[in-house]
N, C-alpha and C. Protein backbone atom coordinates (compact mmCIF):
# COMPACT_ATOMS: atom_id res chain seq x y z
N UNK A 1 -31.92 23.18 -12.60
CA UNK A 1 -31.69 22.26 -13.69
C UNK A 1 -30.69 21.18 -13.30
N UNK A 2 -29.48 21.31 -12.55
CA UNK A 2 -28.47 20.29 -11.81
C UNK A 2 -29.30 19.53 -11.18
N UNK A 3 -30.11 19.53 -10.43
CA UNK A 3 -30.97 18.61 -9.38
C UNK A 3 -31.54 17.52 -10.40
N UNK A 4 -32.05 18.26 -11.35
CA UNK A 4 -33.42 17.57 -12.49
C UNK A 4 -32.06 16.29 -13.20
N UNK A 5 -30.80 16.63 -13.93
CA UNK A 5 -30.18 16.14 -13.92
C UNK A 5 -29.26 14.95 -13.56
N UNK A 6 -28.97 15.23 -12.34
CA UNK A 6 -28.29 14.22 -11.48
C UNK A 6 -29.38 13.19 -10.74
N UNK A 7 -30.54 13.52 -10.80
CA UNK A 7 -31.93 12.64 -10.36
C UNK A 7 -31.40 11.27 -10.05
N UNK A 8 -31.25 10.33 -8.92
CA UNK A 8 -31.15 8.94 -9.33
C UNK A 8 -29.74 8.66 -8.71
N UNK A 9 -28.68 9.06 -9.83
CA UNK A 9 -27.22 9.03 -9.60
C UNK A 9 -26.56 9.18 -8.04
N UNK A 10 -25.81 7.83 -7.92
CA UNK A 10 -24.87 7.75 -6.80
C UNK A 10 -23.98 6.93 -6.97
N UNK A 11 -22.41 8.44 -6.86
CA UNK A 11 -21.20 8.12 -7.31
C UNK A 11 -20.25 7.37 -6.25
N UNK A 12 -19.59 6.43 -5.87
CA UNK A 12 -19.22 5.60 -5.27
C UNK A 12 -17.57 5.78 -5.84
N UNK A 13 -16.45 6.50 -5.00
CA UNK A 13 -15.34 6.57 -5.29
C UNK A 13 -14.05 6.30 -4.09
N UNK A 14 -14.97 5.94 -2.58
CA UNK A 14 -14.69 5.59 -2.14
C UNK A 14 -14.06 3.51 -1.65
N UNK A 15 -13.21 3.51 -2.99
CA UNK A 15 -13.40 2.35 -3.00
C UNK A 15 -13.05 1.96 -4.50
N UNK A 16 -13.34 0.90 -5.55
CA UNK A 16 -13.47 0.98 -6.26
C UNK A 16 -15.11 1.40 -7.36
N UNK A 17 -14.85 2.31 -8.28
CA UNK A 17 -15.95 3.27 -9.35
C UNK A 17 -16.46 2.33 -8.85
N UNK A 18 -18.03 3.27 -8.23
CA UNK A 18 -19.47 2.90 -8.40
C UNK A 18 -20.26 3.72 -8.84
N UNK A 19 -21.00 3.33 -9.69
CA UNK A 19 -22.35 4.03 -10.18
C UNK A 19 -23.37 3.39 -10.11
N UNK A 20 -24.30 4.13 -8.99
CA UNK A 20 -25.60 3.10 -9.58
C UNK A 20 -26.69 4.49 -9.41
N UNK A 21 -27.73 4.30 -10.33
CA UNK A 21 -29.33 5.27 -10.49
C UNK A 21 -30.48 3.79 -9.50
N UNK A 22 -31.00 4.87 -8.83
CA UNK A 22 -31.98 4.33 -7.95
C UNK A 22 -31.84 3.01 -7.53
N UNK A 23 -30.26 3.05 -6.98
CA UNK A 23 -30.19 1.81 -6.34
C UNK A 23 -29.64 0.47 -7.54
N UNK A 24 -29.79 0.79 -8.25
CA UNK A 24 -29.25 -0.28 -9.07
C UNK A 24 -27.87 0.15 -10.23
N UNK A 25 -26.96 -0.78 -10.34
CA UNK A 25 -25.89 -0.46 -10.94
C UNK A 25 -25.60 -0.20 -12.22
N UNK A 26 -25.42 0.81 -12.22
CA UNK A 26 -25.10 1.42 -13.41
C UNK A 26 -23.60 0.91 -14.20
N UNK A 27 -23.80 0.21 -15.32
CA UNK A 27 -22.75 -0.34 -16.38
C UNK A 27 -21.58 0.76 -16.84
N UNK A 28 -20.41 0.96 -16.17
CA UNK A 28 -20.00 1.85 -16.95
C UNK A 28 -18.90 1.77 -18.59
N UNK A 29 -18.59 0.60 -18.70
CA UNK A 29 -17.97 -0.20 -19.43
C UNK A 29 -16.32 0.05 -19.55
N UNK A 30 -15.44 -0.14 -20.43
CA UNK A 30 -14.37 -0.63 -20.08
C UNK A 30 -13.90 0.36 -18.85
N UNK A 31 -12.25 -0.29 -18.78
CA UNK A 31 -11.80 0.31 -17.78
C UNK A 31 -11.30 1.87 -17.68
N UNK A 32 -11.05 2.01 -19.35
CA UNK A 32 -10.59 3.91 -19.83
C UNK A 32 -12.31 4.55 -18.79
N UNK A 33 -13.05 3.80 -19.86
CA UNK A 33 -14.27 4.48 -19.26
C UNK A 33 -14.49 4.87 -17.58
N UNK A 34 -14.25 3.74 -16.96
CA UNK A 34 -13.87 3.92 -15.34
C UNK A 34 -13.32 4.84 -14.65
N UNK A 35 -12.00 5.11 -15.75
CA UNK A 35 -10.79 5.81 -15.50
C UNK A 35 -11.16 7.14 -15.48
N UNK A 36 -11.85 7.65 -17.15
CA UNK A 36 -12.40 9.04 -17.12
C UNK A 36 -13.43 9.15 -16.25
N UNK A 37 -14.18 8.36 -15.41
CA UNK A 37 -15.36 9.08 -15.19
C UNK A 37 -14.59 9.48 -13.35
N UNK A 38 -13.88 8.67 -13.22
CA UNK A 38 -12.90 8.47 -11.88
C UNK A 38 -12.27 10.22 -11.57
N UNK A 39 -11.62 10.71 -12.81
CA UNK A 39 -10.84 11.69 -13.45
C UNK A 39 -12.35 12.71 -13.29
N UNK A 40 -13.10 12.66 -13.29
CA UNK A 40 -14.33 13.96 -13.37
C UNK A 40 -14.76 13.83 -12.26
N UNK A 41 -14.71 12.81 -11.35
CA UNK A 41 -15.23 13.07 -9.96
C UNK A 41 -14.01 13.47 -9.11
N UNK A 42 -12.64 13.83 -9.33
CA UNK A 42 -11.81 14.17 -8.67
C UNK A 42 -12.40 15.26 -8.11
N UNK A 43 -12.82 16.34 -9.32
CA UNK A 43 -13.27 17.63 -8.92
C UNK A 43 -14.48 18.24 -9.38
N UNK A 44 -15.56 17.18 -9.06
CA UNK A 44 -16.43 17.57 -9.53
C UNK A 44 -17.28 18.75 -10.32
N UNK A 45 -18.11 19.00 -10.96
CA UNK A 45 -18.24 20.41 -11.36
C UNK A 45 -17.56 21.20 -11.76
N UNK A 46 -16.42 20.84 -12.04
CA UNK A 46 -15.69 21.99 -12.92
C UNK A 46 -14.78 21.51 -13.50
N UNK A 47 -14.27 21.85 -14.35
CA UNK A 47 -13.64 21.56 -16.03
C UNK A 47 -12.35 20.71 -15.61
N UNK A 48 -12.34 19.86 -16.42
CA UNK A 48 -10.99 18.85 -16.04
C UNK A 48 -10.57 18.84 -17.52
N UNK A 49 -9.28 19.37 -17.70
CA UNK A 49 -8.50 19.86 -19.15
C UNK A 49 -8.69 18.33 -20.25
N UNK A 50 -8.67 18.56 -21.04
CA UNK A 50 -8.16 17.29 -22.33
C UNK A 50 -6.64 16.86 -21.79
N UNK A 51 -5.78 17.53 -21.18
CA UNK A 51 -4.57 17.40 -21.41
C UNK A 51 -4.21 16.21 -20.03
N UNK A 52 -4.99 16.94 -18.78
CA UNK A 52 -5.06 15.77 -17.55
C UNK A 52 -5.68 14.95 -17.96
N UNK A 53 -6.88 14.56 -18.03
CA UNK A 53 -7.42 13.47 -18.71
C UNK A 53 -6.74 12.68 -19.69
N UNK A 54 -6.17 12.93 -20.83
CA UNK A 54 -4.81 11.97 -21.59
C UNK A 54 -3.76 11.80 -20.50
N UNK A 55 -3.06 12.76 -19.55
CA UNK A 55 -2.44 12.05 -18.80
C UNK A 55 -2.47 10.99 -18.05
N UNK A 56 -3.97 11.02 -17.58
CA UNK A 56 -4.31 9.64 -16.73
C UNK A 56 -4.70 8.68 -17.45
N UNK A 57 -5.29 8.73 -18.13
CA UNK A 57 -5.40 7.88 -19.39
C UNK A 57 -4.43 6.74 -20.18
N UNK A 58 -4.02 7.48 -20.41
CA UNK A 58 -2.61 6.99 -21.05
C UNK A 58 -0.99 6.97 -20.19
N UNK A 59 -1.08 7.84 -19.37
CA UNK A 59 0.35 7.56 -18.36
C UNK A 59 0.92 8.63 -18.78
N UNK A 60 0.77 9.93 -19.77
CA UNK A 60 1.62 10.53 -19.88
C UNK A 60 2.18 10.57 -21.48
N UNK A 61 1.83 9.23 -21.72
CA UNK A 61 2.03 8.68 -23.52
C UNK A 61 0.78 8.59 -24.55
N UNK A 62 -0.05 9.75 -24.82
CA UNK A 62 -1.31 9.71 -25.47
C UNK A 62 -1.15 9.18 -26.56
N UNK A 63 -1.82 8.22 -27.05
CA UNK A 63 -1.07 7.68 -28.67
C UNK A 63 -1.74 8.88 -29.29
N UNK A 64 -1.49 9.14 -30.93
CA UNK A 64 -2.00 10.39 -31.79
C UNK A 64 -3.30 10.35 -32.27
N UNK A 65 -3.75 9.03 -31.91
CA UNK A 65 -5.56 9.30 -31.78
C UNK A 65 -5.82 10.03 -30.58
N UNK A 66 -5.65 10.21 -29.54
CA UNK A 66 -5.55 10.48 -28.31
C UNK A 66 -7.45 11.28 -27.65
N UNK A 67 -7.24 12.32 -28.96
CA UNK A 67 -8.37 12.64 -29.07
C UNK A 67 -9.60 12.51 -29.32
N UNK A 68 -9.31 11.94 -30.48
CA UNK A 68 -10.64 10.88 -31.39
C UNK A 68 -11.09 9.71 -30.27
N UNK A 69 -10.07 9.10 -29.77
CA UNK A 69 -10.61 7.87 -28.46
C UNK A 69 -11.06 8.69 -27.28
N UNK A 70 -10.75 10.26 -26.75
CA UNK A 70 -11.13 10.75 -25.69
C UNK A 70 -12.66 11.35 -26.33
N UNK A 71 -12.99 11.19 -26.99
CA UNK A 71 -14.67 11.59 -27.61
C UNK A 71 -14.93 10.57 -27.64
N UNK A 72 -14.68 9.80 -28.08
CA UNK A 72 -15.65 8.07 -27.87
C UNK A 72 -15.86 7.65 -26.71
N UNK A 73 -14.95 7.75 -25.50
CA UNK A 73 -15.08 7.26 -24.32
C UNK A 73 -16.23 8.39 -24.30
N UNK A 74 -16.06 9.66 -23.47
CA UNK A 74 -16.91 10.50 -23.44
C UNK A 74 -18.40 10.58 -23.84
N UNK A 75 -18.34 10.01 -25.23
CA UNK A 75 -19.90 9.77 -25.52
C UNK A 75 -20.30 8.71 -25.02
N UNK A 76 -19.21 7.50 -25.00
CA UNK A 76 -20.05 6.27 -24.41
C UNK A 76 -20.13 6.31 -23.09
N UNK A 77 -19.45 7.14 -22.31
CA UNK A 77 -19.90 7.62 -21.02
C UNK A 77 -20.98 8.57 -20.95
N UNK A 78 -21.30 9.26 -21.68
CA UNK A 78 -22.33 10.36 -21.85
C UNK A 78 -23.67 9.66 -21.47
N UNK A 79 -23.88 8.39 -22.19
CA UNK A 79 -24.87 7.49 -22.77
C UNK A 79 -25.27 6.71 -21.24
N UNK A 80 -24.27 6.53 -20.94
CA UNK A 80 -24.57 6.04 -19.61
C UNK A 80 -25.05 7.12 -18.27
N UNK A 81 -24.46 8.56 -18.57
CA UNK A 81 -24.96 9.19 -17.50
C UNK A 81 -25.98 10.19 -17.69
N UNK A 82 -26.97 9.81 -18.94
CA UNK A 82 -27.95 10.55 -19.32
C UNK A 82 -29.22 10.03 -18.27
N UNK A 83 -29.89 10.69 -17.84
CA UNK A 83 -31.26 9.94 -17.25
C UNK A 83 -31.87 9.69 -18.48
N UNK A 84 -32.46 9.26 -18.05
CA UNK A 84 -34.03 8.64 -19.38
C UNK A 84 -35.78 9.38 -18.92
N UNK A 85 -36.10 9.36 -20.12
CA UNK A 85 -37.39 9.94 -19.24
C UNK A 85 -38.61 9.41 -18.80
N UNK A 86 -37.99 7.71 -18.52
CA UNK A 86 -39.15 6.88 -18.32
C UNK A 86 -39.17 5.98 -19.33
N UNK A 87 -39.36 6.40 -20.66
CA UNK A 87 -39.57 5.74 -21.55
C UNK A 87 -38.59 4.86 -22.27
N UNK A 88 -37.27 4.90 -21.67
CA UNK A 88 -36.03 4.52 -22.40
C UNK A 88 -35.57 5.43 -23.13
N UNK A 89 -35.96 6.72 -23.52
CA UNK A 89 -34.96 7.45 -24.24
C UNK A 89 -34.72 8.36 -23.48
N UNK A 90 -33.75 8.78 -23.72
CA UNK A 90 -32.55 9.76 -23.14
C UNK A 90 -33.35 11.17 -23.05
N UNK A 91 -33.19 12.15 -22.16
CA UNK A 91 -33.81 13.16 -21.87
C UNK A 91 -33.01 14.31 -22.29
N UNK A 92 -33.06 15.35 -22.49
CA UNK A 92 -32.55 16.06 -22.66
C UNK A 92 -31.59 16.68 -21.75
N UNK A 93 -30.12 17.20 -21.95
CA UNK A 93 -29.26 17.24 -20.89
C UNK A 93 -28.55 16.77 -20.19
N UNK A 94 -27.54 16.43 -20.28
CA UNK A 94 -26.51 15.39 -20.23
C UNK A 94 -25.64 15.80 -18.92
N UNK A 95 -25.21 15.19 -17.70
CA UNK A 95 -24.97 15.58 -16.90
C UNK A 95 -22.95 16.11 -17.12
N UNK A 96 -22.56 15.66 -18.49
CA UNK A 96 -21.16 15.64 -19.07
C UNK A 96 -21.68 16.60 -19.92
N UNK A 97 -20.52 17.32 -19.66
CA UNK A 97 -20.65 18.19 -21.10
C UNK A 97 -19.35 19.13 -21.37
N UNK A 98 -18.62 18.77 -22.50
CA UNK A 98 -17.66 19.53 -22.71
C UNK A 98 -17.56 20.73 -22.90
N UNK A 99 -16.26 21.34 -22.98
CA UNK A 99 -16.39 22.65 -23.04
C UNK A 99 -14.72 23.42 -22.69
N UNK A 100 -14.57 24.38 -23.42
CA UNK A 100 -13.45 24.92 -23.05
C UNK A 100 -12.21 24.41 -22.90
N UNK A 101 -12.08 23.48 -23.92
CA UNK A 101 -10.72 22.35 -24.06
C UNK A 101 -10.61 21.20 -22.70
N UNK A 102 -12.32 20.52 -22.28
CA UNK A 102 -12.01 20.02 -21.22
C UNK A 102 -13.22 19.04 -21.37
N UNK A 103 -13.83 18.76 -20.29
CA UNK A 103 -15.13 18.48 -20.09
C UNK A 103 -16.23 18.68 -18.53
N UNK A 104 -16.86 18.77 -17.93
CA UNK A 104 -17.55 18.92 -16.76
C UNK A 104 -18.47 18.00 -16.67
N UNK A 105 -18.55 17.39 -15.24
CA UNK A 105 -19.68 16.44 -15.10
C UNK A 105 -20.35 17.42 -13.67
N UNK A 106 -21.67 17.35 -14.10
CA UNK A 106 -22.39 17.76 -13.13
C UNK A 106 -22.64 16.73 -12.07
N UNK A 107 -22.84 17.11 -10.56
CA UNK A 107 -22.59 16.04 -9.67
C UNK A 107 -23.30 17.17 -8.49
N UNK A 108 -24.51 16.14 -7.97
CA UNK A 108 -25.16 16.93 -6.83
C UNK A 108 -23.92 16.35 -5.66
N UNK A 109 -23.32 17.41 -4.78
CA UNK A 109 -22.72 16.96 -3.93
C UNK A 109 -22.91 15.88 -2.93
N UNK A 110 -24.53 15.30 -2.64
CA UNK A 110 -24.90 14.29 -1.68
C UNK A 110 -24.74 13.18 -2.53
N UNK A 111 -24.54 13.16 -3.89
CA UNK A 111 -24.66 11.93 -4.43
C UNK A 111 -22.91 11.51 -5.07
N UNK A 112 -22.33 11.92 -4.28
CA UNK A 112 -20.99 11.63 -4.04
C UNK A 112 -20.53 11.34 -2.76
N UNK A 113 -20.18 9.26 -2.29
CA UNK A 113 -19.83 9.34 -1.21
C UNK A 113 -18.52 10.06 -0.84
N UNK A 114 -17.89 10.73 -0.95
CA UNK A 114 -16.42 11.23 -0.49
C UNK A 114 -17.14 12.82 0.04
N UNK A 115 -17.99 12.92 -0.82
CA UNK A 115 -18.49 14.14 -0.41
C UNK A 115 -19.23 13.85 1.12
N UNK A 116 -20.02 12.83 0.92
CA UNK A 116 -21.24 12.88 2.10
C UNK A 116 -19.82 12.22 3.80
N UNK A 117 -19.02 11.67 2.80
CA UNK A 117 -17.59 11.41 3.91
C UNK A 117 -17.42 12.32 4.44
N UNK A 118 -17.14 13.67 4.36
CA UNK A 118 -16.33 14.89 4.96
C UNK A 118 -17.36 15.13 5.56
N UNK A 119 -18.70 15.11 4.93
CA UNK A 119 -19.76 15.84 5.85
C UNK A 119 -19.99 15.44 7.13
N UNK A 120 -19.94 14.10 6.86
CA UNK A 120 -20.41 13.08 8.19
C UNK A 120 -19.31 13.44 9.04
N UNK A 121 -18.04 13.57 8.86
CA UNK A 121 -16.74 13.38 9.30
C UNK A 121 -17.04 14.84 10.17
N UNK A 122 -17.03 15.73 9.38
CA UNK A 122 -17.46 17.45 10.41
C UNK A 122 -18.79 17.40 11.60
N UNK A 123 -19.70 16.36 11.12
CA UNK A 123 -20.52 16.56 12.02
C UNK A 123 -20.38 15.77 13.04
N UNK A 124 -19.66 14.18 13.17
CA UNK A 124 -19.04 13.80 13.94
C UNK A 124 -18.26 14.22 14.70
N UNK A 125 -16.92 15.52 14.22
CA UNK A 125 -15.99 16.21 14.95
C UNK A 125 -17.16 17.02 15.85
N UNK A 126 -18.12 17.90 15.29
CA UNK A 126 -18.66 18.91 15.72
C UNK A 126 -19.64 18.43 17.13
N UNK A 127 -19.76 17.23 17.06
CA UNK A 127 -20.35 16.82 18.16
C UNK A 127 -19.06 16.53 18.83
N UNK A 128 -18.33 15.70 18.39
CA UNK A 128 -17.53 15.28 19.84
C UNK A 128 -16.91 16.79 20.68
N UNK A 129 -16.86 17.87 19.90
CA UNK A 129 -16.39 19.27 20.67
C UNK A 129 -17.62 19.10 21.47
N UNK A 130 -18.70 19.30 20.98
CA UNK A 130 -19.56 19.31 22.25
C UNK A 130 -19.99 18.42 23.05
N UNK A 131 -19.27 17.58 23.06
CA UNK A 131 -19.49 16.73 24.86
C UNK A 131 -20.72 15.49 23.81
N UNK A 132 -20.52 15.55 22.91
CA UNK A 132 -22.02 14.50 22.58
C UNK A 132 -21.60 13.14 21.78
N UNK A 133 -20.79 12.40 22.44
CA UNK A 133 -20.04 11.43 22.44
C UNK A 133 -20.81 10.31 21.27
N UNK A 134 -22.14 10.20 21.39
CA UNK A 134 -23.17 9.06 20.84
C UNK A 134 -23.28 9.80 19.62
N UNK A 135 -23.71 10.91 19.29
CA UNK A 135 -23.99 11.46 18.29
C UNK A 135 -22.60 11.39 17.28
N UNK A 136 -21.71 11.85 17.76
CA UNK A 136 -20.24 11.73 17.06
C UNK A 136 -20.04 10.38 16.42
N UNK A 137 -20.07 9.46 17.49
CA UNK A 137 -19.38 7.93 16.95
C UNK A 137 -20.77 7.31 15.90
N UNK A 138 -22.05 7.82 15.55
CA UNK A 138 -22.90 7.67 15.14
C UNK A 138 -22.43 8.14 13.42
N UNK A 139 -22.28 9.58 13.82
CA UNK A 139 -21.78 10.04 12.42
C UNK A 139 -20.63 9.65 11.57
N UNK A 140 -19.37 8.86 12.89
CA UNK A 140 -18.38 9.13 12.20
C UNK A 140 -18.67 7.18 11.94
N UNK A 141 -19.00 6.65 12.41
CA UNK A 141 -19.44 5.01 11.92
C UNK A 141 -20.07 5.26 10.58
N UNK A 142 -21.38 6.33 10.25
CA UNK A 142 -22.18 6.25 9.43
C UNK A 142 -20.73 6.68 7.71
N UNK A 143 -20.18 7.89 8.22
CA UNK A 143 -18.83 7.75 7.32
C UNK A 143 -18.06 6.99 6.96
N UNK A 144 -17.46 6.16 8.22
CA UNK A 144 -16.33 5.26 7.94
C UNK A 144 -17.07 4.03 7.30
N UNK A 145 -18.47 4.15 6.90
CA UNK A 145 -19.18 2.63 6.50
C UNK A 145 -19.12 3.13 5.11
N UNK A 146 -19.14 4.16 4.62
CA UNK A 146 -19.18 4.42 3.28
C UNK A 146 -17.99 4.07 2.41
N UNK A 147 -17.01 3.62 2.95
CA UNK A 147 -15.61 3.09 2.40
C UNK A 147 -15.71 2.04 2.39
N UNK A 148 -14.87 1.19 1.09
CA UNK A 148 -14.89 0.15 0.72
C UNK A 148 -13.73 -0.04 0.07
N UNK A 149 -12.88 0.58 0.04
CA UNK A 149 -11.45 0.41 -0.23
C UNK A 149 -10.47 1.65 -0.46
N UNK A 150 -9.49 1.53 -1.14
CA UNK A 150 -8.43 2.55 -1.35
C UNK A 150 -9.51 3.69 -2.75
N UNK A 151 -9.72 4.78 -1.79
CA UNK A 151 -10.32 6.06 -2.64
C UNK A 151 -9.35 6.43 -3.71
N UNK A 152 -10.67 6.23 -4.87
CA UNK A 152 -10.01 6.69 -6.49
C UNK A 152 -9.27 5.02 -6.97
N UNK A 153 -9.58 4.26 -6.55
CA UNK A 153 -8.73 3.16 -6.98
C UNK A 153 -7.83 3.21 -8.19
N UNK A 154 -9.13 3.17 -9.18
CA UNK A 154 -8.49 2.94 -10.63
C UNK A 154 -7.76 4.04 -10.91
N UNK A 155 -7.59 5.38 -10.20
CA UNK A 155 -6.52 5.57 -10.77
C UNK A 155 -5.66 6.81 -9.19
N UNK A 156 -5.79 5.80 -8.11
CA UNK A 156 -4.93 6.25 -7.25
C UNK A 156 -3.50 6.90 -7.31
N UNK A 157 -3.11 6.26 -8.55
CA UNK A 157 -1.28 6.34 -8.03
C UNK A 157 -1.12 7.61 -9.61
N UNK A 158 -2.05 8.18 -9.46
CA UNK A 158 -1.72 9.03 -10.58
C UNK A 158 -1.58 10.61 -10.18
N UNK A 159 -0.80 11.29 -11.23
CA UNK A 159 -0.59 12.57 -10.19
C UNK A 159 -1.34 13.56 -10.22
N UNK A 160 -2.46 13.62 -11.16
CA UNK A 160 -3.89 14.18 -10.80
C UNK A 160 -4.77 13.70 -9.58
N UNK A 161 -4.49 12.63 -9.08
CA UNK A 161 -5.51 12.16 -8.17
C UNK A 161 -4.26 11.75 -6.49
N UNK A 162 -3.24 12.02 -6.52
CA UNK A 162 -2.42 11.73 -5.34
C UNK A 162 -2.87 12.07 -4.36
N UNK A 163 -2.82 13.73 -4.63
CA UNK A 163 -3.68 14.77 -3.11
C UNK A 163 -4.79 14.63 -2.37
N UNK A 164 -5.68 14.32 -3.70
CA UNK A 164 -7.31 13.92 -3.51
C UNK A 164 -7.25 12.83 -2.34
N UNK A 165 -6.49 11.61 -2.95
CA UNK A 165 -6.92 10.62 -2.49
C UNK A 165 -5.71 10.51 -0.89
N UNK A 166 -4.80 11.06 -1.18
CA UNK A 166 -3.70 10.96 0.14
C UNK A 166 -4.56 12.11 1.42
N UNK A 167 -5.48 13.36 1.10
CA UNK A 167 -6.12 13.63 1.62
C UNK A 167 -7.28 13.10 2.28
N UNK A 168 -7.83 12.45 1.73
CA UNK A 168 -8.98 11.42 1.72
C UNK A 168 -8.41 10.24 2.97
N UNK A 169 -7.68 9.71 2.50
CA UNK A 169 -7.01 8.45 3.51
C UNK A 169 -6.22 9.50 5.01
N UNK A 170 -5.95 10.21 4.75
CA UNK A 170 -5.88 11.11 6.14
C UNK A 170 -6.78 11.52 7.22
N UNK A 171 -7.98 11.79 6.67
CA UNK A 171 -9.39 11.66 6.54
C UNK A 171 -9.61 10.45 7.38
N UNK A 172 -9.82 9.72 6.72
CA UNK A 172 -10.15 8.36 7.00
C UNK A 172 -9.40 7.57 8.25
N UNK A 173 -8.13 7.49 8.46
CA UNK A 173 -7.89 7.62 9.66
C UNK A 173 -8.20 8.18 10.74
N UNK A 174 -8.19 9.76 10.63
CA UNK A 174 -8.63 10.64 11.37
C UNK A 174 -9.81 10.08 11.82
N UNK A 175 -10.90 10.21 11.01
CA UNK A 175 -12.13 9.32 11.74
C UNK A 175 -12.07 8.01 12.70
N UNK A 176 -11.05 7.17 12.28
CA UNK A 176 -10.96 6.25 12.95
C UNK A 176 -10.81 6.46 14.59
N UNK A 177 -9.71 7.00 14.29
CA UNK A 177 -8.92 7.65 16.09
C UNK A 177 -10.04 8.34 16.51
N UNK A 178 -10.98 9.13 15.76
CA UNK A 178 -12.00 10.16 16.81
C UNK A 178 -13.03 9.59 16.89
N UNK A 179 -13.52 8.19 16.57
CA UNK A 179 -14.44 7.04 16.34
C UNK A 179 -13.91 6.62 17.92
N UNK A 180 -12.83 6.17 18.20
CA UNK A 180 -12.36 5.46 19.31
C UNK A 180 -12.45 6.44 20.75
N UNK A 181 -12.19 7.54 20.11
CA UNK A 181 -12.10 8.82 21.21
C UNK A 181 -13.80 8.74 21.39
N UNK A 182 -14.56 9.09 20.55
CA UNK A 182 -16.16 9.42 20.60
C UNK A 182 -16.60 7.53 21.83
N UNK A 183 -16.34 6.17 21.32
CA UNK A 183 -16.73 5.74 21.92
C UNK A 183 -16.80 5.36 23.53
């Protein structure tokens, strides 16, 4: 049912929020909206609290709607990450879905570049251990092309997303130097 779901969708967080279904860009609208959907791809697939989410959101200062505006974003993000079933209406199954004082976005792991980053990044390492110099700088080019700026942008400097993304840019160097080593 995740596969049937995520159909289309490719999440772009390497850089500043991208979404686009089959190649074309997906609208996600304001910038909260950006922010939460930024905040659910930290950790994909599994529950990201109400309480982190107002933190990044708001800085720490949720005004006392806090809630009532974190369901509006949510649905109007919902709306956007529903497939359709062809016909323009929405299909059944929503790749967001709350739950347990939080919410979850379902996310096939290939359709997350940070994800398909590490992969490329291991199979690049895994060749250069074995003597296969072309194959390495192949993989780790095909990675380092998937970046397009500072990972998690919109909400880099936040302290749900520090590790992620200070991991990530460690990463990303790393490739560089074993890019130079592989060539």
């Amino acid at each position: 049912m995740l596969s049937e779901n995520v159909a289309g969708f490719e999440f772009g967080v390497l850089g500043p929020l991208a979404l686009t279904r089959a190649g074309q860009l997906v609208g996600v609208g304001s910038r909260k909206q950006r922010m939460l959907l930024a905040c659910l791809l930290l950790e994909p697939n599994r529950l990201v609290s109400l309480q982190d989410l107002a933190e990044v959101l708001w800085g720490g200062d949720p005004p006392t709607s806090a809630e009532l505006t974190l369901r509006s974003l949510v649905s109007r993000l919902r709306g956007a990450l529903t497939p359709t079933d062809g016909s323009g209406t929405h299909s059944a199954g929503s790749m967001l879905v709350g739950r347990d004082g939080g919410y979850l976005l379902h996310v096939d792991p290939d359709a997350l570049d940070s994800t398909r980053f590490e992969r490329l990044l291991a199979e690049g390492r895994a060749a250069l251990s074995a003597g296969q110099a072309s194959a390495a700088a192949d993989a780790l080019r095909e990675g380092l092309g998937l970046w397009r700026g500072r990972a998690f942008a919109e909400i880099a400097d936040t302290r749900l997303a520090e590790g992620v993304t200070a991991a990530l840019e460690l990463c990303r160097s790393e490739a560089v130097e074993e890019l130079a080593q592989a060539q």
